[in-house]
PDB file of N, CA and C in Angstrom:
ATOM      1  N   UNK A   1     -65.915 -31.770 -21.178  1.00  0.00           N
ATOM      2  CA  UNK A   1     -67.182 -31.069 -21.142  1.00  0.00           C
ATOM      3  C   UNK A   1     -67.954 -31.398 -19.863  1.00  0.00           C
ATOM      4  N   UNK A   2     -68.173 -32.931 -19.365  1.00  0.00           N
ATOM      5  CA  UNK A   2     -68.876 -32.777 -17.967  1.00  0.00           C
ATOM      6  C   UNK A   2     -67.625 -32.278 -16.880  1.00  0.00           C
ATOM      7  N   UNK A   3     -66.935 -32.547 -16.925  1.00  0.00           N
ATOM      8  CA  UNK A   3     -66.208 -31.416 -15.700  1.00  0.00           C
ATOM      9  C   UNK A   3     -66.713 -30.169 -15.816  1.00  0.00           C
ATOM     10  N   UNK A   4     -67.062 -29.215 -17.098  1.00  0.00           N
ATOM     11  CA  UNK A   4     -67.330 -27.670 -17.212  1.00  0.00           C
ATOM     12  C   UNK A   4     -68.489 -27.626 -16.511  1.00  0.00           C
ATOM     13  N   UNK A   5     -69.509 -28.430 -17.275  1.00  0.00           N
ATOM     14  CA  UNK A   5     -70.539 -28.686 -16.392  1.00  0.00           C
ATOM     15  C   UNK A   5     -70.928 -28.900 -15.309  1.00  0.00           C
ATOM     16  N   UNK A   6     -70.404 -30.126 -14.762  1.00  0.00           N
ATOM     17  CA  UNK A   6     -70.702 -30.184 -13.391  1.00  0.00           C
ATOM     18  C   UNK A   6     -70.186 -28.968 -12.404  1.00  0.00           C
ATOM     19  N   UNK A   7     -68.871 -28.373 -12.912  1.00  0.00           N
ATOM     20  CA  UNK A   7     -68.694 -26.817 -11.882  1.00  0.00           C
ATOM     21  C   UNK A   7     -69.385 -26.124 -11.859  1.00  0.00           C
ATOM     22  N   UNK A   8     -70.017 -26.130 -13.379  1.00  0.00           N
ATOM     23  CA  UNK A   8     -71.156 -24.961 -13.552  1.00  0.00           C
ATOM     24  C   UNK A   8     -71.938 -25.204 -13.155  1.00  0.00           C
ATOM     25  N   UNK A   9     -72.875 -26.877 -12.394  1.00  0.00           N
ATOM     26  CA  UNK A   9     -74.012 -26.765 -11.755  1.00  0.00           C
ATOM     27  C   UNK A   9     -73.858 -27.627 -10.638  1.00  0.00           C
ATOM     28  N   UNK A  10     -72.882 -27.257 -10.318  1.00  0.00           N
ATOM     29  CA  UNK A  10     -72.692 -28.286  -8.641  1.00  0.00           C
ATOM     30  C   UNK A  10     -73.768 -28.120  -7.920  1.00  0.00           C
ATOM     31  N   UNK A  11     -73.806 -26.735  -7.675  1.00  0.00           N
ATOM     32  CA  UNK A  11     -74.967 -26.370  -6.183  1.00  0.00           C
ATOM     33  C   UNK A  11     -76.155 -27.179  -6.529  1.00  0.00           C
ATOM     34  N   UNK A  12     -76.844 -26.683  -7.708  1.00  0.00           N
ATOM     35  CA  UNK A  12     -78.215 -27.068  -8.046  1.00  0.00           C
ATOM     36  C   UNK A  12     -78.008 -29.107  -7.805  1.00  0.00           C
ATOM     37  N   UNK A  13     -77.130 -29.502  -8.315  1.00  0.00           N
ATOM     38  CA  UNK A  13     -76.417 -31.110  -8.590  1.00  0.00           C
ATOM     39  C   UNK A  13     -76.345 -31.322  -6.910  1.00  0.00           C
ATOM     40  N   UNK A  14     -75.936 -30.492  -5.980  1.00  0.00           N
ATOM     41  CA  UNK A  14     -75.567 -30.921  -5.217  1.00  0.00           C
ATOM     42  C   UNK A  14     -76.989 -31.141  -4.366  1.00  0.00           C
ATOM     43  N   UNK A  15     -77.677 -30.261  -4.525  1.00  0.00           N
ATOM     44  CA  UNK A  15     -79.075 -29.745  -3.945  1.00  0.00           C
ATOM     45  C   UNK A  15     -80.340 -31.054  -3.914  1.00  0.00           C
ATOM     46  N   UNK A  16     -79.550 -31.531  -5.102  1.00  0.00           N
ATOM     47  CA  UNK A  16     -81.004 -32.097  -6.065  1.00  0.00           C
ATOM     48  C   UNK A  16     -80.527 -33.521  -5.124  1.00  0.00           C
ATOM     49  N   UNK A  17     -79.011 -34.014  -5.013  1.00  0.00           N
ATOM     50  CA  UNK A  17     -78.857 -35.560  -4.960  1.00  0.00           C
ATOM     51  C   UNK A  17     -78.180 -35.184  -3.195  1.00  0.00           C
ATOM     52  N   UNK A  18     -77.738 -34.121  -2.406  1.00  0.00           N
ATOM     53  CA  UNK A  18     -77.376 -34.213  -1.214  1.00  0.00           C
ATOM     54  C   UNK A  18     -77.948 -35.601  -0.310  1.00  0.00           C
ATOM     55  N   UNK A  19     -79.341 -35.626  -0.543  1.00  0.00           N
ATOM     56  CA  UNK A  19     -79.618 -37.037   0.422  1.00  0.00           C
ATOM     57  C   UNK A  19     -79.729 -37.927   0.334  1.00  0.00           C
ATOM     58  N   UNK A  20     -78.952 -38.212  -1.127  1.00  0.00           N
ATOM     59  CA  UNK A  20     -78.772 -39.646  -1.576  1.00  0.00           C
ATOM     60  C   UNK A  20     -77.604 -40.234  -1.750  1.00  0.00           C
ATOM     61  N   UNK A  21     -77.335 -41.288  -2.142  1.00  0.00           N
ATOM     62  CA  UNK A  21     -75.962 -41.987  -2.274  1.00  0.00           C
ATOM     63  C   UNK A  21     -74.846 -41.660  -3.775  1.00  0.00           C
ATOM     64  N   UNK A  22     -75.980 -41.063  -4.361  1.00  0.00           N
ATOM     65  CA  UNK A  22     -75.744 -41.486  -6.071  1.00  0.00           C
ATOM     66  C   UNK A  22     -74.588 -39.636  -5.897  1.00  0.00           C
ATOM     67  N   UNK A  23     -74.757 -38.885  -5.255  1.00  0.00           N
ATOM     68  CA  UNK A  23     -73.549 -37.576  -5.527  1.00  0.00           C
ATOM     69  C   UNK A  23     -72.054 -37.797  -5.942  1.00  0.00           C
ATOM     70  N   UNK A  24     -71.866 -39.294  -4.724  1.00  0.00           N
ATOM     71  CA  UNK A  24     -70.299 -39.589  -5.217  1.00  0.00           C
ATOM     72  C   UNK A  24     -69.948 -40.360  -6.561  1.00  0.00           C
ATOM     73  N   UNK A  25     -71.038 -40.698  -6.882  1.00  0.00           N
ATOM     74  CA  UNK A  25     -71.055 -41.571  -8.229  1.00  0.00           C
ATOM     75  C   UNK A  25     -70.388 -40.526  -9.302  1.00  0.00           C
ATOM     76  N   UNK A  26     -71.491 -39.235  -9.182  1.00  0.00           N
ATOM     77  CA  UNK A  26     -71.228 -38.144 -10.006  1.00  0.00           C
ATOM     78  C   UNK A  26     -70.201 -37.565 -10.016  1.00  0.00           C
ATOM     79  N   UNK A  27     -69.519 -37.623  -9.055  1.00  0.00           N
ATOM     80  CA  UNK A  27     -68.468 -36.949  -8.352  1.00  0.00           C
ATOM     81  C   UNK A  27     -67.227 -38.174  -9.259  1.00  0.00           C
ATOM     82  N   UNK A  28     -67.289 -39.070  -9.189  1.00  0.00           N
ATOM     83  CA  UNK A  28     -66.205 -40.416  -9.600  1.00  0.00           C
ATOM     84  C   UNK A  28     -66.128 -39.987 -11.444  1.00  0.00           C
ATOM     85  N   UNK A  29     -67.723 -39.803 -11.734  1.00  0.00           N
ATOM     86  CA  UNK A  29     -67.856 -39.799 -13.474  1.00  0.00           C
ATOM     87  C   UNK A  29     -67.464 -38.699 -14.140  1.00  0.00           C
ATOM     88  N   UNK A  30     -67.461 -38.017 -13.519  1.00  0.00           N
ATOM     89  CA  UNK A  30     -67.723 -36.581 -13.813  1.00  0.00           C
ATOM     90  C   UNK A  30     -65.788 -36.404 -13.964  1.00  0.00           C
ATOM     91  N   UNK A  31     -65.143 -36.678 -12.623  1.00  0.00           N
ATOM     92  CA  UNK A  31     -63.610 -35.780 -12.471  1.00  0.00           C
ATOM     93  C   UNK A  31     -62.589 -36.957 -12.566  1.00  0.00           C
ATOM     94  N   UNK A  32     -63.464 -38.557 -12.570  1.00  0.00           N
ATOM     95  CA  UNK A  32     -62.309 -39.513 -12.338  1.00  0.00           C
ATOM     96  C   UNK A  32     -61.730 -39.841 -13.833  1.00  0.00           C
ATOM     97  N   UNK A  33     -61.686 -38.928 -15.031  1.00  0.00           N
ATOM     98  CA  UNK A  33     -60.994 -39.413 -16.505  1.00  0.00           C
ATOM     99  C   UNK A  33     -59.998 -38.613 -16.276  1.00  0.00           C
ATOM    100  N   UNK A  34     -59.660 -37.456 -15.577  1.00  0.00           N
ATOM    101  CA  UNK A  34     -58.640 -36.463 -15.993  1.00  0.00           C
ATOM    102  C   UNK A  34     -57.148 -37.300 -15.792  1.00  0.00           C
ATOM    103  N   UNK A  35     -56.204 -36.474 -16.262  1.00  0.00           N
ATOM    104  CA  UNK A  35     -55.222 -37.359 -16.661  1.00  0.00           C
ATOM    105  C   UNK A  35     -53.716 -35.970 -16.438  1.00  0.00           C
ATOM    106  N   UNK A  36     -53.803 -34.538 -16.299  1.00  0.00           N
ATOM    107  CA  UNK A  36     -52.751 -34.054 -15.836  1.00  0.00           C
ATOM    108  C   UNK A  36     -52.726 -33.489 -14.965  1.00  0.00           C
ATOM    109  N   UNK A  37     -51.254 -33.218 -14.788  1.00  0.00           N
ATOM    110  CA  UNK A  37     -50.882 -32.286 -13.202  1.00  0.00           C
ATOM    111  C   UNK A  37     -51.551 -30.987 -12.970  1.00  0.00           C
ATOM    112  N   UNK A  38     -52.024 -30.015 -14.611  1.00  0.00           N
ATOM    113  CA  UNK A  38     -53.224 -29.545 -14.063  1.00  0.00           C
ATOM    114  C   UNK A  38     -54.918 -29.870 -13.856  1.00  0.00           C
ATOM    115  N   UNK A  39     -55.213 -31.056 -14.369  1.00  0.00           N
ATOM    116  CA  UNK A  39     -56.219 -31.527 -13.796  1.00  0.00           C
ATOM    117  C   UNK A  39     -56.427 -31.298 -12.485  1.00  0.00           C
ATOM    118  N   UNK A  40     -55.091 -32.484 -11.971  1.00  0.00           N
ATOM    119  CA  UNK A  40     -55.027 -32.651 -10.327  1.00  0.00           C
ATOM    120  C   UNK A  40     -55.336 -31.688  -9.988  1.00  0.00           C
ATOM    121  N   UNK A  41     -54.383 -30.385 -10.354  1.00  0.00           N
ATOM    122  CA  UNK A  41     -54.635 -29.108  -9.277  1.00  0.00           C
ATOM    123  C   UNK A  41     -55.812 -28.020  -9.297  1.00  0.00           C
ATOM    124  N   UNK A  42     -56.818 -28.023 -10.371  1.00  0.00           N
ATOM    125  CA  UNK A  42     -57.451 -27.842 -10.151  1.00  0.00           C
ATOM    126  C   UNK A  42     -58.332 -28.389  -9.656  1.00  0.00           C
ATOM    127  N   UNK A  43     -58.840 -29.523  -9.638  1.00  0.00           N
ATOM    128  CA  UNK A  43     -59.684 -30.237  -9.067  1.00  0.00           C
ATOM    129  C   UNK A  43     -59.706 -29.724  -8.061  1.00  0.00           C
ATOM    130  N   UNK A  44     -58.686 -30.513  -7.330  1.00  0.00           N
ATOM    131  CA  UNK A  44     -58.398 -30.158  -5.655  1.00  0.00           C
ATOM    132  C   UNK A  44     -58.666 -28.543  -5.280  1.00  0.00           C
ATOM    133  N   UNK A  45     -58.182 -27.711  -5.865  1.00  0.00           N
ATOM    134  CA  UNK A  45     -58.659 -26.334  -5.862  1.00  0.00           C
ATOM    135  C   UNK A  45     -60.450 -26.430  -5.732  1.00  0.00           C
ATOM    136  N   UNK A  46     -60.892 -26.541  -7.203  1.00  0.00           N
ATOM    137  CA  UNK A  46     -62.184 -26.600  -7.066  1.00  0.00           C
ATOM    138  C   UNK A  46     -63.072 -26.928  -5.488  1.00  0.00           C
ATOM    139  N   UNK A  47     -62.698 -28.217  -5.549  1.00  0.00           N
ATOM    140  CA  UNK A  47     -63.108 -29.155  -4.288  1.00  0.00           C
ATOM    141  C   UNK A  47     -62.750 -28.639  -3.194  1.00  0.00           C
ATOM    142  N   UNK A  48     -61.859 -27.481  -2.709  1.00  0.00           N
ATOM    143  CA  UNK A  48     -61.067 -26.923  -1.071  1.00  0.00           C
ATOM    144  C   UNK A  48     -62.111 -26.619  -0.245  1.00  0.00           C
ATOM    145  N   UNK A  49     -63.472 -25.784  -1.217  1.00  0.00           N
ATOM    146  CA  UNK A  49     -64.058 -25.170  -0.266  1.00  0.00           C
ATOM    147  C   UNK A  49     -65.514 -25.348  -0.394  1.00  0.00           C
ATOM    148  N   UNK A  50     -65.448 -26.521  -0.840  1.00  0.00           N
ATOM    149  CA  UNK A  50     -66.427 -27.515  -0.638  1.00  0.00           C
ATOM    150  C   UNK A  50     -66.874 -28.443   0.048  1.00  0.00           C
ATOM    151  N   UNK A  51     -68.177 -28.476   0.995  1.00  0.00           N
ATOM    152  CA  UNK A  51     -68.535 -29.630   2.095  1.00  0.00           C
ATOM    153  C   UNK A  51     -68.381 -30.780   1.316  1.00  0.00           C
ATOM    154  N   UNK A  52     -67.288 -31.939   1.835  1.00  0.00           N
ATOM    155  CA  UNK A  52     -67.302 -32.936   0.306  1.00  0.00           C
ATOM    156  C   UNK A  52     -67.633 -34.391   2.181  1.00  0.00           C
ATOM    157  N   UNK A  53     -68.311 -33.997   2.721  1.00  0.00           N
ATOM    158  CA  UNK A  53     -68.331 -34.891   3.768  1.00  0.00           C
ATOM    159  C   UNK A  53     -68.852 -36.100   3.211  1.00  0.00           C
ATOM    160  N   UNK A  54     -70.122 -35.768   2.583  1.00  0.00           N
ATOM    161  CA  UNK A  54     -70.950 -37.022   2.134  1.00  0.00           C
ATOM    162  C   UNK A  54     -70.395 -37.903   0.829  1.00  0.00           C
ATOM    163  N   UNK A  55     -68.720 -37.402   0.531  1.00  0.00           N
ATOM    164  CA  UNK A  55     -68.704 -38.160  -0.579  1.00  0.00           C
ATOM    165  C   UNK A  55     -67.135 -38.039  -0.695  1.00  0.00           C
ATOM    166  N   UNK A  56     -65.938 -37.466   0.675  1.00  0.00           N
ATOM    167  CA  UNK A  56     -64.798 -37.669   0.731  1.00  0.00           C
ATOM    168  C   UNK A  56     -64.041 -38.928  -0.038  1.00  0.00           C
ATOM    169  N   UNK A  57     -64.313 -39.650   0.337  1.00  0.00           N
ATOM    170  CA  UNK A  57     -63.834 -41.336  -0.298  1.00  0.00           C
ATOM    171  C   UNK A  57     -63.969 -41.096  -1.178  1.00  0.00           C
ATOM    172  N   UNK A  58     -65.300 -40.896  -2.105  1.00  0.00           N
ATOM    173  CA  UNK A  58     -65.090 -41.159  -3.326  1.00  0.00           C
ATOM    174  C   UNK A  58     -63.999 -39.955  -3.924  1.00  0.00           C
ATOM    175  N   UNK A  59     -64.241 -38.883  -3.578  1.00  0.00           N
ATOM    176  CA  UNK A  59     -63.406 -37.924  -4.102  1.00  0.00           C
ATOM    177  C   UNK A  59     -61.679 -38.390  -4.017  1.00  0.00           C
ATOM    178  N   UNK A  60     -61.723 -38.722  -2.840  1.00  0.00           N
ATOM    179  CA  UNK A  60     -59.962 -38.993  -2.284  1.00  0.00           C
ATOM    180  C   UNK A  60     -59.862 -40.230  -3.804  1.00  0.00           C
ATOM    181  N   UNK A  61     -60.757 -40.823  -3.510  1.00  0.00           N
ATOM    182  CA  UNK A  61     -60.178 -42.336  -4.722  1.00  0.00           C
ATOM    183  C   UNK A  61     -60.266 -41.593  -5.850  1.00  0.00           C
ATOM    184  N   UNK A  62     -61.125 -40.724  -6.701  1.00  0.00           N
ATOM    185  CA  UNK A  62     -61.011 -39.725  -7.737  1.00  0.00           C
ATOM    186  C   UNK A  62     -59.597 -39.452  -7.911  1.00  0.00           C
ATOM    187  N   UNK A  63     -59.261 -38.874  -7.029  1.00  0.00           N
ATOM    188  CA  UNK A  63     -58.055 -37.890  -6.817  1.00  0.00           C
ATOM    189  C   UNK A  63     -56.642 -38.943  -6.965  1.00  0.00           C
ATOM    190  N   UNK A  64     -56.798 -40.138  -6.045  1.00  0.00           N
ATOM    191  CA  UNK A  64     -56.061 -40.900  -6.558  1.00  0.00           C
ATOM    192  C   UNK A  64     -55.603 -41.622  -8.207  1.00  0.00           C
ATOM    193  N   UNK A  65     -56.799 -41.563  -8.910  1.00  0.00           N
ATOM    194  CA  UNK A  65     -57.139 -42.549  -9.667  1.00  0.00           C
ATOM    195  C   UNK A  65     -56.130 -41.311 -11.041  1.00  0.00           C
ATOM    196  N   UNK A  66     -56.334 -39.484 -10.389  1.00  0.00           N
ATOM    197  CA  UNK A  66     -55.924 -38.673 -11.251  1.00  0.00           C
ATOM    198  C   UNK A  66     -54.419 -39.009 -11.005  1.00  0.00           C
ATOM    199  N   UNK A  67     -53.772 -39.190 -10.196  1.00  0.00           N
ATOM    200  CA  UNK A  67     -52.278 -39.458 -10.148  1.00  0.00           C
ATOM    201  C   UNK A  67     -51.947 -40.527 -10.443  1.00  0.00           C
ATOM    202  N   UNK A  68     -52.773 -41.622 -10.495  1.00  0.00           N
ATOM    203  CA  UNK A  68     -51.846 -42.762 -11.006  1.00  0.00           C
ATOM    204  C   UNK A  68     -52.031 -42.807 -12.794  1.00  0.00           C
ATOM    205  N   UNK A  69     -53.310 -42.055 -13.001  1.00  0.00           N
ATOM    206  CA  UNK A  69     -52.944 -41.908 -14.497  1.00  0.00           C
ATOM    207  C   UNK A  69     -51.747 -40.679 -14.985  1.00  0.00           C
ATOM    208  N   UNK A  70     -51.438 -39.676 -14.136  1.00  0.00           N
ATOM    209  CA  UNK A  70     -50.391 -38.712 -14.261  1.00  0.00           C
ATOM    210  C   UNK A  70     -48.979 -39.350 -14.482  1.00  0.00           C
ATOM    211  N   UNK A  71     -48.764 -40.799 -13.240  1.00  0.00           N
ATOM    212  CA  UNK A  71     -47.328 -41.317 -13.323  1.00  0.00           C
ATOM    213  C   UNK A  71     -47.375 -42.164 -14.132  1.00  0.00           C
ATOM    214  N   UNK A  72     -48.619 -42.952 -14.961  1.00  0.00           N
ATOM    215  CA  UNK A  72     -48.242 -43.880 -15.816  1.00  0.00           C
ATOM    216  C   UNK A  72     -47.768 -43.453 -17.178  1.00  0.00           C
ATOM    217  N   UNK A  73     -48.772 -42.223 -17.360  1.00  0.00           N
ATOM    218  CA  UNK A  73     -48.435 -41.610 -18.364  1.00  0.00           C
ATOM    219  C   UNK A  73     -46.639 -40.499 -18.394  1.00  0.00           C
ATOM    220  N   UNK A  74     -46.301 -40.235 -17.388  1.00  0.00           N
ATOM    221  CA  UNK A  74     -44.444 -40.160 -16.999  1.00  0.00           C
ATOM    222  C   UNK A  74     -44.588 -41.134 -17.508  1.00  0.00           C
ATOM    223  N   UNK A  75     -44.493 -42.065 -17.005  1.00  0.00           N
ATOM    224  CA  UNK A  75     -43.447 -43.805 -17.059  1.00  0.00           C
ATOM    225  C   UNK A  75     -43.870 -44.165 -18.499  1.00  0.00           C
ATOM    226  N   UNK A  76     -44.961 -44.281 -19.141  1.00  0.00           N
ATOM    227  CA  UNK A  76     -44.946 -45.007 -20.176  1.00  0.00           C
ATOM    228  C   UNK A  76     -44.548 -44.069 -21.842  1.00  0.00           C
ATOM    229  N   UNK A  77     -44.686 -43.004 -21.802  1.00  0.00           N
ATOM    230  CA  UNK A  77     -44.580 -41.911 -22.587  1.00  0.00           C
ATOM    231  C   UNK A  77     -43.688 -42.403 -23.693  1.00  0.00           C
ATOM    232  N   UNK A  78     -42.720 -42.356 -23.176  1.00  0.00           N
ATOM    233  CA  UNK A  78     -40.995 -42.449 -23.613  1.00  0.00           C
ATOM    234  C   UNK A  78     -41.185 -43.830 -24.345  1.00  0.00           C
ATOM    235  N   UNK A  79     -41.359 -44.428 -23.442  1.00  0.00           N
ATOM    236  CA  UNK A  79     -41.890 -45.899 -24.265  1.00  0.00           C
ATOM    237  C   UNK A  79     -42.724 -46.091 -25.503  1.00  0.00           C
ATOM    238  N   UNK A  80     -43.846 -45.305 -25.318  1.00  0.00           N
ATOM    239  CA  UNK A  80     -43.975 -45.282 -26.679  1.00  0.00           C
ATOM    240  C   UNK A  80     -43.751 -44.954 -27.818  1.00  0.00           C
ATOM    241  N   UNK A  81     -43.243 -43.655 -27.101  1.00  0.00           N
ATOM    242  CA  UNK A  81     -42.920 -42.497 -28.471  1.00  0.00           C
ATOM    243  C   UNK A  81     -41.393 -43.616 -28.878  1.00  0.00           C
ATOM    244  N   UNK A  82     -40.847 -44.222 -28.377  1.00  0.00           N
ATOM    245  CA  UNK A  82     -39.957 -45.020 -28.423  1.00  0.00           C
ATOM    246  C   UNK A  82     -40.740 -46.535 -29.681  1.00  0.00           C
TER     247      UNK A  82
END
């Protein structure tokens, strides 16, 4: 639900916190739980054509944080259902 949200009010979100520090925070809370390969790709979609200057890092570590939960969940799967 805050992912729907926050797409649905980025601009205004973006508007309100652009000159502060706290955007990438939102940016980390908001997209850093997702957990599949379509997460990832939309995200990154979402995010293409977006000025993400003031908050790249955090996004890139977001983005990371979505693939290493993608391969743990490969790797550990089997194991459990095991």
């Amino acid at each position: 639900m805050l992912v729907d949200f926050s797409k649905q009010n980025y601009d205004e979100l973006y508007k309100r916190f652009e000159n502060t520090l706290m955007f990438k925070h939102f940016v980390e809370d908001a997209f850093g739980g997702l957990s599949t390969e379509k997460d990832l790709q939309e995200t990154i979609e979402y995010f293409k054509d977006k000025d993400v200057t003031r908050y790249k890092r955090a996004l890139n570590q977001t983005l990371d944080g979505i693939r290493a939960r993608i391969a743990y969940l490969k790797h550990s799967t089997s194991d459990i259902e095991t």
